[in-house]
Protein backbone atom coordinates (compact mmCIF):
# COMPACT_ATOMS: atom_id res chain seq x y z
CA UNK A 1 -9.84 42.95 4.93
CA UNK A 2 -8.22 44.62 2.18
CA UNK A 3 -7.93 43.92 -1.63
CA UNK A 4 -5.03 42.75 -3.55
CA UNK A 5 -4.21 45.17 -6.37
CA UNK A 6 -5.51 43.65 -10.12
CA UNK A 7 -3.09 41.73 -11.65
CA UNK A 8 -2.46 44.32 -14.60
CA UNK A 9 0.65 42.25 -16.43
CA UNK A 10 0.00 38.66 -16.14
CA UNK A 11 -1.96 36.40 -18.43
CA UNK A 12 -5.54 37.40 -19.66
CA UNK A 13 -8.43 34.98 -20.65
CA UNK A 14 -9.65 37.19 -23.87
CA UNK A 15 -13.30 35.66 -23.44
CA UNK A 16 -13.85 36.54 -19.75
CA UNK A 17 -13.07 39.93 -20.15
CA UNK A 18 -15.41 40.13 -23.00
CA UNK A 19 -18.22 38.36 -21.23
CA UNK A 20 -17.33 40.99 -18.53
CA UNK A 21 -18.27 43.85 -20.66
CA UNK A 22 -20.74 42.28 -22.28
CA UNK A 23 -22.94 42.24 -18.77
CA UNK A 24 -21.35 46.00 -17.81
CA UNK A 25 -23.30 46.59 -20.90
CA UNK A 26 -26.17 45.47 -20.27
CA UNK A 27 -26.52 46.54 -16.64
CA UNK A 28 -25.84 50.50 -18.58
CA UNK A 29 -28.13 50.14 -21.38
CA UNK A 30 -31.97 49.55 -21.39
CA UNK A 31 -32.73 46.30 -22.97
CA UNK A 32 -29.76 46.92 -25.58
CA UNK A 33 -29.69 43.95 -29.06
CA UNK A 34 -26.99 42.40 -30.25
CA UNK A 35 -26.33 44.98 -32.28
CA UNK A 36 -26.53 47.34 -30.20
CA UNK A 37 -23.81 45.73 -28.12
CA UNK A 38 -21.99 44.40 -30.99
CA UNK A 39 -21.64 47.76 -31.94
CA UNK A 40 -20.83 49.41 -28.53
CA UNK A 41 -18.34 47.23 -28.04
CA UNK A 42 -16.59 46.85 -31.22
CA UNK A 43 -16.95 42.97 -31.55
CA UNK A 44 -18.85 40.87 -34.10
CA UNK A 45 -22.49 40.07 -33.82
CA UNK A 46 -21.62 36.44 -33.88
CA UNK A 47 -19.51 36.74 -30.35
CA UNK A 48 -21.42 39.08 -29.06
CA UNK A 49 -24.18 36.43 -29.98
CA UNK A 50 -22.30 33.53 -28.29
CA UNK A 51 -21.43 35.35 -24.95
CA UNK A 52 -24.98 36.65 -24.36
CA UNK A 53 -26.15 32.97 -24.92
CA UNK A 54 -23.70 31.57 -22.45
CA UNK A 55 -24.55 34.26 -19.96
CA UNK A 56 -28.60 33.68 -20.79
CA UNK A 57 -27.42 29.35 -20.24
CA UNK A 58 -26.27 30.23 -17.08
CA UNK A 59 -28.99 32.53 -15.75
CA UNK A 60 -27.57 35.30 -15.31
CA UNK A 61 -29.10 37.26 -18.34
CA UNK A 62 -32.77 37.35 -19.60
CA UNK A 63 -33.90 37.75 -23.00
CA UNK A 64 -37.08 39.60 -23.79
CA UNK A 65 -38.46 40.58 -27.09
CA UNK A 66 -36.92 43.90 -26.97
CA UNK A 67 -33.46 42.81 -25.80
CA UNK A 68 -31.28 41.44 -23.01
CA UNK A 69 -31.20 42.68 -19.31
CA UNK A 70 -29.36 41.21 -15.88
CA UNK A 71 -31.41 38.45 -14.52
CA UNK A 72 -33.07 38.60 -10.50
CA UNK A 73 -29.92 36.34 -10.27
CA UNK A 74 -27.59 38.80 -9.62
CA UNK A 75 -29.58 40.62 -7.11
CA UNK A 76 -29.14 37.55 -5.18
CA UNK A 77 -25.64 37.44 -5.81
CA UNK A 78 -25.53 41.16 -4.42
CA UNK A 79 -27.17 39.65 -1.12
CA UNK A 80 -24.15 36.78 -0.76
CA UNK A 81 -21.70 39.66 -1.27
CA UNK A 82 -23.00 41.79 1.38
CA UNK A 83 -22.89 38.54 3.75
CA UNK A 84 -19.49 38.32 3.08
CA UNK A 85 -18.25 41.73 3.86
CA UNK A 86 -19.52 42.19 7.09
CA UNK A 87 -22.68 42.17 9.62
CA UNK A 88 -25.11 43.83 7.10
CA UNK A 89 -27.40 44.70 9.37
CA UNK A 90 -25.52 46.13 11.79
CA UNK A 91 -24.14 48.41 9.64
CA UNK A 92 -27.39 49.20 8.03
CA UNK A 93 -28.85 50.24 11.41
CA UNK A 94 -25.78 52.46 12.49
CA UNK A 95 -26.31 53.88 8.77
CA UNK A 96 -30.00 54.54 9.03
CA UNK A 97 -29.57 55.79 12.68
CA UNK A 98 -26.90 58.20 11.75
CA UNK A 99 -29.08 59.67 8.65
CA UNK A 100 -31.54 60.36 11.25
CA UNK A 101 -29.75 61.97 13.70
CA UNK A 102 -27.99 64.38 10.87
CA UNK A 103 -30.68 64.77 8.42
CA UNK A 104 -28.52 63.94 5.50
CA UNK A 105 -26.95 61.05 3.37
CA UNK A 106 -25.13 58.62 5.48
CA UNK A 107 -23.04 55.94 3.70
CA UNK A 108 -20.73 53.14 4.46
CA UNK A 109 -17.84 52.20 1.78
CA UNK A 110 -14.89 50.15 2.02
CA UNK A 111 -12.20 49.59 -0.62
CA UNK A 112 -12.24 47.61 -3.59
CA UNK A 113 -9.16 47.52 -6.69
CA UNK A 114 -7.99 50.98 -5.15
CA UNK A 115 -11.01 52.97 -5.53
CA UNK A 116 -14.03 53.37 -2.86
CA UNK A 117 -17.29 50.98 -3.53
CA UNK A 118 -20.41 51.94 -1.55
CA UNK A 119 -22.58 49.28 0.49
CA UNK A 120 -25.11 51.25 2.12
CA UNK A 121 -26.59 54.59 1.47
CA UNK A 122 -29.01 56.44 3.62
CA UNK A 123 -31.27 59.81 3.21
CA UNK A 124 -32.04 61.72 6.05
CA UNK A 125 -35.36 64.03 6.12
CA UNK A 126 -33.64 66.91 4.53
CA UNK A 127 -31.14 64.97 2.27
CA UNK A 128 -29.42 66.47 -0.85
CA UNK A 129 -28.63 63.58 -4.29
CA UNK A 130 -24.79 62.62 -4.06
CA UNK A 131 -23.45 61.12 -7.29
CA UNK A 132 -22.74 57.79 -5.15
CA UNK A 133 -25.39 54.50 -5.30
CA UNK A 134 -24.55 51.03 -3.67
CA UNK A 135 -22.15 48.93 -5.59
CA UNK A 136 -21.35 51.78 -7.30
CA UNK A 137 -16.93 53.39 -6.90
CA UNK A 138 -15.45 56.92 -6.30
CA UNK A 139 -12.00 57.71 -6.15
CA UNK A 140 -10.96 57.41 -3.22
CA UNK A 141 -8.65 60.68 -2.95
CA UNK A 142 -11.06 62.73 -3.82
CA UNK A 143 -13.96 61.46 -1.22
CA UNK A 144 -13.93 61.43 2.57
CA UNK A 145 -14.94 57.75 3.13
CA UNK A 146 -11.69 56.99 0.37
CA UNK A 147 -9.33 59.69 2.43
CA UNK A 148 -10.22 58.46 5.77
CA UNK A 149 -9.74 54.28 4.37
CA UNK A 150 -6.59 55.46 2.56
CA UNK A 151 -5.30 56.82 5.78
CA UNK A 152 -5.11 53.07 7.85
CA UNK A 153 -4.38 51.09 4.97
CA UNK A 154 -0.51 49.31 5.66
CA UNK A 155 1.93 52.03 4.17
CA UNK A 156 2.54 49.39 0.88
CA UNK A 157 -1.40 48.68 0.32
CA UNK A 158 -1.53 52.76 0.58
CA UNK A 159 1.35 53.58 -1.80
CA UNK A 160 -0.12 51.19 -4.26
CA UNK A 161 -3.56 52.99 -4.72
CA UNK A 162 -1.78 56.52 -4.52
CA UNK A 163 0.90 54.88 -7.45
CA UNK A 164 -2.27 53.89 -9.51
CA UNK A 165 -4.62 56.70 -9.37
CA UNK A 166 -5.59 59.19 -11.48
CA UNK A 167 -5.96 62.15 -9.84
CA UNK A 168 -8.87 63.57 -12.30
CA UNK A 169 -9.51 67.08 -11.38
CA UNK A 170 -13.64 66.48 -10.36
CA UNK A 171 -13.87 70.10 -9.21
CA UNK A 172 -11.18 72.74 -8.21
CA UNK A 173 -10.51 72.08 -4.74
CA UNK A 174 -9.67 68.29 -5.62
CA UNK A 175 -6.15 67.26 -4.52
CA UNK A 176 -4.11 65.89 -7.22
CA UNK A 177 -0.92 66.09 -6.05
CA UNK A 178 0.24 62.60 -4.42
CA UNK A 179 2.38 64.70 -2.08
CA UNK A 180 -0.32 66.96 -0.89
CA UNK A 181 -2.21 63.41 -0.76
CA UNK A 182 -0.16 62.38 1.63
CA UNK A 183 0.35 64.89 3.60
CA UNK A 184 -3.53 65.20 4.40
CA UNK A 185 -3.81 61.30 4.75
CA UNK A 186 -1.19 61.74 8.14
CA UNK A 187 -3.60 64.64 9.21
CA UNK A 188 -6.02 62.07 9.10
CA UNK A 189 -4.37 59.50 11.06
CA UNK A 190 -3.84 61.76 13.64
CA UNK A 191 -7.19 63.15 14.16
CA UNK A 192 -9.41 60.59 13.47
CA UNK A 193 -11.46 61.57 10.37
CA UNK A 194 -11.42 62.65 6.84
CA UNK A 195 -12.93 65.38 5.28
CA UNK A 196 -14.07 66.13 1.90
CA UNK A 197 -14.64 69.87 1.31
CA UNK A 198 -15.93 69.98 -2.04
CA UNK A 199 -13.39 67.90 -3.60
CA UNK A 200 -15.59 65.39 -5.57
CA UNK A 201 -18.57 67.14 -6.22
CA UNK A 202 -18.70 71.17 -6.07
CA UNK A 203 -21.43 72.31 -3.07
CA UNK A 204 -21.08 69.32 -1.19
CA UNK A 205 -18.78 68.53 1.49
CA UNK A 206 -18.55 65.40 3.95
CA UNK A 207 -17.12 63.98 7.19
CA UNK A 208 -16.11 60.03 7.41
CA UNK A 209 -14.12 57.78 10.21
CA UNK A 210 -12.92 54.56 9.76
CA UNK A 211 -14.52 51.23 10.97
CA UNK A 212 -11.49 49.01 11.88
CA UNK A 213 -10.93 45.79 13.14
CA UNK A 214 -7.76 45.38 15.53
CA UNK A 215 -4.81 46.96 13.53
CA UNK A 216 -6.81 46.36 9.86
CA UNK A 217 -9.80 49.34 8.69
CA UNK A 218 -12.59 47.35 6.60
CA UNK A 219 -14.23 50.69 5.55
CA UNK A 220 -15.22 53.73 6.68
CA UNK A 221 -19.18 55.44 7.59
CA UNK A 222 -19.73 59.17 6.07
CA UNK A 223 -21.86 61.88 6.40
CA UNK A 224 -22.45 64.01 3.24
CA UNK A 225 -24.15 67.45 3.06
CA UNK A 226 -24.77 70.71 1.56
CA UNK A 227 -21.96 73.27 1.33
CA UNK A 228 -24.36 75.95 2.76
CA UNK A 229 -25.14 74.04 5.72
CA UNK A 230 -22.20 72.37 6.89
CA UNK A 231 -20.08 75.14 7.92
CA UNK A 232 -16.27 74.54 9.52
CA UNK A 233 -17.32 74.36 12.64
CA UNK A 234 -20.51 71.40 12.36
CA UNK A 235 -18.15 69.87 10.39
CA UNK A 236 -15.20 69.69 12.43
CA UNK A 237 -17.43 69.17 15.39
CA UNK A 238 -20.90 67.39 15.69
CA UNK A 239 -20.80 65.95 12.51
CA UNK A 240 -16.88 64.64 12.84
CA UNK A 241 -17.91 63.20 15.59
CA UNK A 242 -20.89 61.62 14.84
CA UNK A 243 -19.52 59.95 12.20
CA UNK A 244 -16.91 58.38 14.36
CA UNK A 245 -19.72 57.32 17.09
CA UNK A 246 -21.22 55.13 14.33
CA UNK A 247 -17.85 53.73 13.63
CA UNK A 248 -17.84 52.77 17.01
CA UNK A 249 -21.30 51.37 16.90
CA UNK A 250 -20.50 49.26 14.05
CA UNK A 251 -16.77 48.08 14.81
CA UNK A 252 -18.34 47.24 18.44
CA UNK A 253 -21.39 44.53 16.66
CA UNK A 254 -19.69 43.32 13.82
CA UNK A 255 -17.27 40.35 13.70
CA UNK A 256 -15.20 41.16 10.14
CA UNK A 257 -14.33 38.17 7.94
């Protein structure tokens, strides 16, 4: 179940993509105007106008007296999605359960347009805030759950991402050098799970395996944690592997579309 890159040179319908930003803006801002938006965006107050009243036609925007915002719509849309990835609740449980046992955030991600999206996120009793949320995307050379995906991808799915990426500097231990990349991404393969010490967010460093299905991975479950508490050894060790247990868990219940 992976993603087909975005078609970056073929034909464009001008009024989709606007619509598109239009609701990206609305889901940022509180209750933004027209104005607002008209001038966020840098189009006229006339198509900003039209869009928002072809989104509001079709339900998927409200308007209030003090602006626009995403209608209960889309959360239902969110639910359909998560139907289609996988088992939900399977994965949910293996989350939840591995939170637990560790005490800290558990997540599951899986690839989307070459960068990782998150599905589920869990906090264990002693939890630290990560920078990820559900439906929200990392880079996926920079995180564990992105590393360890990266790793199983088909070598042309694989060379695609690397190709496209960025490779933003997020602190000073993040790899941005595609060789290096690749080099850690056969370490990976090898062992079993990806690591991320410190590489997307300084402090914080995290374990993830891949959940596959036959010869294909469909995502990956992660375990992310204080610098000060997970030394080398937890992290190489109990945690590595309790990561891939719930990979286990999860690839055992779920039957992948």
């Amino acid at each position: 179940m992976t993603n087909t890159p975005r078609n970056r040179t073929g034909s464009r319908i001008k009024s989709v993509e606007i619509a598109f930003t239009v609701l990206d803006a609305v889901r940022k801002n509180d209750r933004p105007s027209v104005t607002e938006l008209a001038d966020e965006l840098g189009h006229s107050k006339s198509t900003i106008h039209n869009h928002l009243r072809t989104l509001e036609n079709e339900e998927i925007i409200v308007r209030e007296t003090n602006g626009y915002r995403l209608s209960l719509q889309v959360l239902d849309m969110a639910n359909d999605v998560r139907d289609q990835v996988a088992n939900y609740d399977v994965i949910v449980d293996a989350v939840d359960e591995l939170a637990d046992e560790t005490g800290e955030i558990a997540q599951f991600g899986l690839e989307e347009h070459g960068q990782v999206s998150y599905l589920y996120k869990a906090k264990g009793n002693q939890a630290v805030e990560t920078a990820s949320r559900v439906g929200g995307k990392q880079p996926m050379y920079s995180t564990s759950l992105g590393k360890s995906i990266l790793s199983f991808l088909p070598s042309s799915r694989q060379e695609e991402i690397v190709t496209e990426a960025a490779f933003e500097r997020k602190t000073p231990k993040t790899i941005t050098d595609p060789a290096r990349l690749y080099e850690e991404l056969e370490e990976i393969a090898e062992r079993g799970y990806a690591i991320d010490d410190e590489e997307n967010i300084e402090g914080l460093r995290c374990v993830a395996a891949p959940v596959r299905s036959g010869t294909s991975v469909v995502g990956a479950v992660s375990v992310s944690g204080p610098a000060s508490r997970i030394t080398d050894d937890y992290l190489h060790g109990e945690l590595a592997e309790s990561v891939q247990r719930a990979a286990n868990v999860i690839e055992l219940n779920t039957k992948f579309s």
